[in-house]
Protein backbone atom coordinates (compact mmCIF):
# COMPACT_ATOMS: atom_id res chain seq x y z
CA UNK A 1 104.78 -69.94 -137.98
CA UNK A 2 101.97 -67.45 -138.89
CA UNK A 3 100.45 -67.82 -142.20
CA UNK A 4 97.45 -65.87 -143.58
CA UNK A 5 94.30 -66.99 -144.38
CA UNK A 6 91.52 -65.71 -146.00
CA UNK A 7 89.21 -64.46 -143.42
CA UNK A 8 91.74 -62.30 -142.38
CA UNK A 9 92.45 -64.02 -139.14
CA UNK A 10 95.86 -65.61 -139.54
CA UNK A 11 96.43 -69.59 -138.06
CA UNK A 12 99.50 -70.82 -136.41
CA UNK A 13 100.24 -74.15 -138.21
CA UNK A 14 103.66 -75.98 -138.68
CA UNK A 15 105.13 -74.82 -141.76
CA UNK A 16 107.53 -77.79 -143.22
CA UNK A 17 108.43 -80.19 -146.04
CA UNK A 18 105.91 -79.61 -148.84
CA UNK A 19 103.78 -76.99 -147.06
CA UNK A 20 107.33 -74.59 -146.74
CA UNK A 21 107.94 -75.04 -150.38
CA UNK A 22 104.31 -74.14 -151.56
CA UNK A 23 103.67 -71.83 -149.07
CA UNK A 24 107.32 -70.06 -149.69
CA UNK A 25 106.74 -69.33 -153.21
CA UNK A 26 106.06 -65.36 -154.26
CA UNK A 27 102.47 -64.99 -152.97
CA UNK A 28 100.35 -62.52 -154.86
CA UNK A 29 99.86 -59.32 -153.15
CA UNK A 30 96.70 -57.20 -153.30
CA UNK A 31 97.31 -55.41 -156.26
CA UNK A 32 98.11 -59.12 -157.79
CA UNK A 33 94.83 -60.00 -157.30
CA UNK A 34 93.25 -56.96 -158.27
CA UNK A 35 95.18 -57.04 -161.60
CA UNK A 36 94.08 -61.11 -162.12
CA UNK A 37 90.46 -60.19 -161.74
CA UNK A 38 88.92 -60.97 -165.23
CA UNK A 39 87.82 -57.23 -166.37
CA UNK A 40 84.18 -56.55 -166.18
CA UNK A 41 81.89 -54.37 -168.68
CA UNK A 42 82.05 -50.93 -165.86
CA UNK A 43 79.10 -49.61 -167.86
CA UNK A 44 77.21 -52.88 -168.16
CA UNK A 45 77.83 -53.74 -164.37
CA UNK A 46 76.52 -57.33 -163.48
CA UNK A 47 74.82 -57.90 -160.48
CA UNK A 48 74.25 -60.45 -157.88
CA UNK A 49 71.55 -63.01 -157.82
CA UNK A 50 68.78 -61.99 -154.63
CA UNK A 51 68.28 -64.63 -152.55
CA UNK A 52 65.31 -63.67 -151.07
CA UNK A 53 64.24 -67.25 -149.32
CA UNK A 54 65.99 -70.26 -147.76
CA UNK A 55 64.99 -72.08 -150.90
CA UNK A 56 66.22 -69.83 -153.21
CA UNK A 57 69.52 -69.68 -151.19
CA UNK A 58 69.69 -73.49 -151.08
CA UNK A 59 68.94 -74.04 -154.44
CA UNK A 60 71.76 -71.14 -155.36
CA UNK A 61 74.64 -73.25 -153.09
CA UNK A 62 74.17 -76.59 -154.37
CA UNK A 63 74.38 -75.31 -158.18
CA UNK A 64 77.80 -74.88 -158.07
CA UNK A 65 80.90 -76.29 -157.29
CA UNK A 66 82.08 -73.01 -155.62
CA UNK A 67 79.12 -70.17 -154.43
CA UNK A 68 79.82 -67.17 -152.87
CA UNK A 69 76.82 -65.16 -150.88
CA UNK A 70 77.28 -61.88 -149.18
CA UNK A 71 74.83 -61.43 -146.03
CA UNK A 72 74.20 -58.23 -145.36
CA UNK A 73 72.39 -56.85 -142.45
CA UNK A 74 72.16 -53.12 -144.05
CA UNK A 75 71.97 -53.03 -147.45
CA UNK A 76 73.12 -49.54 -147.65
CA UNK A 77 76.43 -50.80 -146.20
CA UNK A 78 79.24 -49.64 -148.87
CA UNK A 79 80.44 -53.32 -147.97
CA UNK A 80 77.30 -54.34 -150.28
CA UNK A 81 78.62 -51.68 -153.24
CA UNK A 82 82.30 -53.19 -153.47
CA UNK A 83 81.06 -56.63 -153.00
CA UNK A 84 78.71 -56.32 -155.78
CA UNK A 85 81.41 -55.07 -158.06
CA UNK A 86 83.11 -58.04 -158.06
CA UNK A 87 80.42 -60.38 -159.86
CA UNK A 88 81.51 -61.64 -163.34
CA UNK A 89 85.48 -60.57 -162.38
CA UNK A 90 85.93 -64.37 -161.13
CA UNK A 91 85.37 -66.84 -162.92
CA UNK A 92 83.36 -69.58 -162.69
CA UNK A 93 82.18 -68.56 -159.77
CA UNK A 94 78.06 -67.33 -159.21
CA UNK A 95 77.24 -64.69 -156.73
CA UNK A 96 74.35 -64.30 -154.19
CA UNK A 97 73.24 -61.12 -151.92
CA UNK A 98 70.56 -61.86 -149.66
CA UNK A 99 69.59 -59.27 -146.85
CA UNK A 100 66.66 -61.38 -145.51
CA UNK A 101 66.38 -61.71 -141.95
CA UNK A 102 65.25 -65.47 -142.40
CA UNK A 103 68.28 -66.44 -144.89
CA UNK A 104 70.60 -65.24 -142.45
CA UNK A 105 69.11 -66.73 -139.55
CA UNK A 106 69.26 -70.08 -141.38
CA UNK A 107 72.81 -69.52 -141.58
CA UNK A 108 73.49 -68.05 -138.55
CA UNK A 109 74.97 -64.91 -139.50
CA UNK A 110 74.69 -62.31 -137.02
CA UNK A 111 76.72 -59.82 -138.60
CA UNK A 112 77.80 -58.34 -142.33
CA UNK A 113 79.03 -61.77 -144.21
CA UNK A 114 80.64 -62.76 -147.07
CA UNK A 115 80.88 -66.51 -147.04
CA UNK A 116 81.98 -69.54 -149.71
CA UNK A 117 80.20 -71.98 -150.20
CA UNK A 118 82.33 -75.53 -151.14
CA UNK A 119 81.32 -78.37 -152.78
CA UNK A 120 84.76 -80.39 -152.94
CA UNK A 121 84.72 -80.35 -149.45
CA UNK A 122 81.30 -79.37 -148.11
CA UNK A 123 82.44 -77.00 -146.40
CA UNK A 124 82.11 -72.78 -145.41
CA UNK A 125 83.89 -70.26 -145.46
CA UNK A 126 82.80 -66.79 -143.85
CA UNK A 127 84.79 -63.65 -143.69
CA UNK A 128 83.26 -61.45 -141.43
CA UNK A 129 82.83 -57.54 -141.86
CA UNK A 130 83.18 -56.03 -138.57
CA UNK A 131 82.71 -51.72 -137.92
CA UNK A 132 85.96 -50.30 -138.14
CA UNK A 133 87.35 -52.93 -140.52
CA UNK A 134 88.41 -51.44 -143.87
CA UNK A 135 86.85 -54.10 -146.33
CA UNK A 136 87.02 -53.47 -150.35
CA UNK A 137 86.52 -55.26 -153.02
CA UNK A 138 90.17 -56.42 -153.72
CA UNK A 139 90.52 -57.59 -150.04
CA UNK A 140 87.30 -59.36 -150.84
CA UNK A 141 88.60 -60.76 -153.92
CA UNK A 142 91.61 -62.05 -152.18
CA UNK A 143 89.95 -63.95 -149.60
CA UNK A 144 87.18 -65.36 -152.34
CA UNK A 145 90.75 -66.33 -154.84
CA UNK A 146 92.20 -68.21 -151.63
CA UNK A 147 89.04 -70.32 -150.71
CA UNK A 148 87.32 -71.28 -153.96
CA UNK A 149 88.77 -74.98 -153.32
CA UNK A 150 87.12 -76.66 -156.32
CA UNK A 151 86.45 -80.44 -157.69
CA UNK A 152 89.92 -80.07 -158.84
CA UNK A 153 91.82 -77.12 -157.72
CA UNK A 154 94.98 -75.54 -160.00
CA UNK A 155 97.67 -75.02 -157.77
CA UNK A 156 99.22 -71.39 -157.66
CA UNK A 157 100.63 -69.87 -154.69
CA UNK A 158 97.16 -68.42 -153.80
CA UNK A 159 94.93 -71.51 -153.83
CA UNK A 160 97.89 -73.08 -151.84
CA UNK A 161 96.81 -71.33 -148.92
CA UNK A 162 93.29 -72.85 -149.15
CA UNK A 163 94.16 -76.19 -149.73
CA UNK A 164 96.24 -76.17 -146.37
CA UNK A 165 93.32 -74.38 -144.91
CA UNK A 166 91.14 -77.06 -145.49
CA UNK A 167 89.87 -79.98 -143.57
CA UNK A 168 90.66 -82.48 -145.84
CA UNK A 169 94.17 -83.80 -145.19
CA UNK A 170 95.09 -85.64 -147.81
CA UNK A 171 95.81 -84.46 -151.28
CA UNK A 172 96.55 -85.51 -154.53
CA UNK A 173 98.36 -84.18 -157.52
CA UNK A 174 98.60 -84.38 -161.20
CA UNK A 175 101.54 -82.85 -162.23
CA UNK A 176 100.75 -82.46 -166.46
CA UNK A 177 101.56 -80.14 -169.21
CA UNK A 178 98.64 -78.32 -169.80
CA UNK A 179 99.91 -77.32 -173.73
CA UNK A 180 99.96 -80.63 -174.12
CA UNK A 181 96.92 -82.31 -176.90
CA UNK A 182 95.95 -84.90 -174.13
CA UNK A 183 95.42 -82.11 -171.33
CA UNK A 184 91.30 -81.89 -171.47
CA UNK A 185 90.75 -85.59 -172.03
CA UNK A 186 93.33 -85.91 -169.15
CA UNK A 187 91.52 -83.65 -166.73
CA UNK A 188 88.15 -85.05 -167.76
CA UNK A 189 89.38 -88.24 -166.64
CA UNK A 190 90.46 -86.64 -163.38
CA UNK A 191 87.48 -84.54 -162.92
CA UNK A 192 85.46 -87.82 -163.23
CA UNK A 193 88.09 -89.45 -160.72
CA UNK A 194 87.58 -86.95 -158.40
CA UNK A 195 84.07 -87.22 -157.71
CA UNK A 196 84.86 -90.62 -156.16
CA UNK A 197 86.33 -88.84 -153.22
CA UNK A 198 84.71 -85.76 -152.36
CA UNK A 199 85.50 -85.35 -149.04
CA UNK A 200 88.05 -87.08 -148.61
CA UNK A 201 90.98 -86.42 -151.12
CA UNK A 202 91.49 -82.78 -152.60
CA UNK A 203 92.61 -83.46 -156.24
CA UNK A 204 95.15 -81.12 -157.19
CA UNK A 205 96.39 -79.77 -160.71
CA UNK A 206 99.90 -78.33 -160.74
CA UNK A 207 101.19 -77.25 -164.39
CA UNK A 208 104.77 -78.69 -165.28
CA UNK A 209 104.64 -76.23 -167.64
CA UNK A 210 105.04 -73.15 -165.25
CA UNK A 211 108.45 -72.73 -164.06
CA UNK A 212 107.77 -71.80 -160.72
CA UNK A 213 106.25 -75.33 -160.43
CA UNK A 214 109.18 -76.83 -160.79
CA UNK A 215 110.34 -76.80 -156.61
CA UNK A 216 106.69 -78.54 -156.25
CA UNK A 217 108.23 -81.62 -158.79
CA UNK A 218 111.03 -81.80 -157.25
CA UNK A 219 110.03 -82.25 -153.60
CA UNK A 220 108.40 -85.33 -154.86
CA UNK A 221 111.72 -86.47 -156.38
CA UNK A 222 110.24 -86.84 -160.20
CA UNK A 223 111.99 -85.54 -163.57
CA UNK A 224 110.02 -83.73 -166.22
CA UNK A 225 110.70 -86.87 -168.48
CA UNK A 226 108.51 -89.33 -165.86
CA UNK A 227 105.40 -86.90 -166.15
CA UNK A 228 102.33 -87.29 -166.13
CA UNK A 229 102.80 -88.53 -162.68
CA UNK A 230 100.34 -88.93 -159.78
CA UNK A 231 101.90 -87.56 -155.87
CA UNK A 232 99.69 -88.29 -152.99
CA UNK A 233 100.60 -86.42 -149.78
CA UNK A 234 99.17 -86.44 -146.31
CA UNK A 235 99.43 -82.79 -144.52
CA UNK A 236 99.86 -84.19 -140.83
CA UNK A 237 103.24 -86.43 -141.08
CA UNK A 238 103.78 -85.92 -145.08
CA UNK A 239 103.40 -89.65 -145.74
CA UNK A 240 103.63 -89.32 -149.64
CA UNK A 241 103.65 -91.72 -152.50
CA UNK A 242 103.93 -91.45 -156.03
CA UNK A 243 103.04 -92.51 -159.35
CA UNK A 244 104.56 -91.71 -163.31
CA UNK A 245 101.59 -92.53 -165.39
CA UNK A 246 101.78 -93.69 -168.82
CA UNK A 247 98.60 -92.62 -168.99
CA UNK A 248 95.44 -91.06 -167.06
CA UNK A 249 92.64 -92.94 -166.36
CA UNK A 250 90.40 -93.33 -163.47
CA UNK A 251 90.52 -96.33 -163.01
CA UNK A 252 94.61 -95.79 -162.50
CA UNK A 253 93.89 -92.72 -160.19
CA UNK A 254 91.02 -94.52 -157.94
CA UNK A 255 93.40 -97.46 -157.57
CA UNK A 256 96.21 -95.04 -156.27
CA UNK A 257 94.23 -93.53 -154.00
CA UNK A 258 92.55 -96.72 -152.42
CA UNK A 259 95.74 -97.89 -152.34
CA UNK A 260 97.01 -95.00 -149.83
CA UNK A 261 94.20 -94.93 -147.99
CA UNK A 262 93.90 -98.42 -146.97
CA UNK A 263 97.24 -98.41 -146.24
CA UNK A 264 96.78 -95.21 -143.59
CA UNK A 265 93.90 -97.17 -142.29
CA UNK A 266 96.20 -100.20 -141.60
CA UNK A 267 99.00 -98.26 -139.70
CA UNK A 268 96.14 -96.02 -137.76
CA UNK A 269 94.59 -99.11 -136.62
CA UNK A 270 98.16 -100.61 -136.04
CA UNK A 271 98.73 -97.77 -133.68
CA UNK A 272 95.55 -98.23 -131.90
CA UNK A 273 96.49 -102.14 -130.95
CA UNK A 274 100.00 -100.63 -129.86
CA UNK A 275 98.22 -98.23 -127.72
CA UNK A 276 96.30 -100.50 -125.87
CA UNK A 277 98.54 -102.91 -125.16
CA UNK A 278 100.93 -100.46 -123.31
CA UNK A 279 97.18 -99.25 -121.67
CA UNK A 280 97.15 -102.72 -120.15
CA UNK A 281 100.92 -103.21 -119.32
């Protein structure tokens, strides 16, 4: 099945079990994410940061737990215009412009770039601006929405894309109220939890509290009444597991996770010994 993604080029992944119900909720359409953009001051326009130097530029990505840089060969480009309306409309997130022939060379663009830069991960994302290719700023805003993976990422059906997109196969979710009093010292503890296993585990928030969440609960089998609850989930066979929590702490969350992960260790190696017995049969 074809699903997009947000360089524009779509994949061709299996679509099942928990990726079919994510992935089949109401997606937002362009004028969706135009509309969530956070408004910005039109006569008090911000601007992007100049990244004039590899150092500059490095020192810019590894602030942040999300970066976005647009590398631009012409600066005239009206790529450069729309991309530069978008600072301060997402938040959280910092933006960089650099049209210095070293920067890009360091990052080996060879043509008009806008590219994320991932922490949670440590990964890239590029979407590339070809001639020809109609490029504005809410079809840049829909492919930055889609890949700003984060330490801990809110679900909604456009972040769902980029978590499937993503390299790291095995995710975890906290499925919590987030009216509820204990939410912040909840997702501090989770934040802190998460840290632990950059890299390795994509830590996941998904709102019980939104009603179209409520297909996401109940592919993992759990009631409203057993939350806050912990669902671990690997992308490739959709080996899950899952925990109700009385409470959230990391040292409850790190044990969870250790716990799955030794355990897909054990049946990979498992399958290795099978395999090479039959090799010498």
């Amino acid at each position: 099945m074809q699903r997009p993604c947000g360089s524009g080029v779509c994949l061709s992944v299996p679509v099942k079990g928990l990726s079919a119900e994510l992935l089949s909720m109401p997606s937002l359409c362009n004028a969706d994410v135009h509309r969530s953009l956070s408004p910005g001051a039109t006569g008090n326009a911000k601007k992007p940061v100049l990244l004039n130097d590899i150092e500059t530029a490095t020192a810019f990505i590894s602030a942040a737990e999300v970066a976005v840089i647009g590398f631009f060969q012409e600066p005239e480009k009206p790529e450069v215009l729309e991309f530069s309306s978008l600072v301060g409309k997402i938040r959280d997130v910092p933006f960089g412009l650099s049209t210095s022939p070293e920067v890009l060379s360091h990052y080996n663009i060879t043509i008009n770039t806008i590219s994320i830069f991932r922490r949670v991960d440590e990964n890239r994302q590029d979407l590339e601006i070809t001639d020809g290719k109609e490029m504005d700023a809410t079809r840049m805003g829909r492919f930055i929405q889609i890949n700003e993976l984060r330490m801990v990422t809110e679900y909604n059906p456009v972040t769902a894309i980029g978590l499937f997109n993503s390299t790291v196969q095995i995710h975890l979710l906290l499925f919590t109220d987030k009216t509820s009093k204990e939410h912040t010292e909840r997702m501090h503890k989770y934040q802190e939890a998460a840290e632990l296993f950059r890299g390795k585990i994509l830590f996941v928030l998904v709102d019980s509290n939104v009603k179209g969440n409520d297909r996401v609960i109940s592919f993992f089998k759990l009631k409203k009444s057993q939350l806050p609850a912990l669902a671990i989930f690997h992308t490739p066979d959709e080996e899950q597991d899952v925990l109700p929590l009385g409470e959230v702490s990391v040292e409850h969350v790190q044990d969870f996770c250790n716990g799955f992960l030794q355990r897909k260790t054990k049946k990979e190696d498992h399958g290795l010994e099978e395999d090479a017995v039959k090799v010498e049969l």
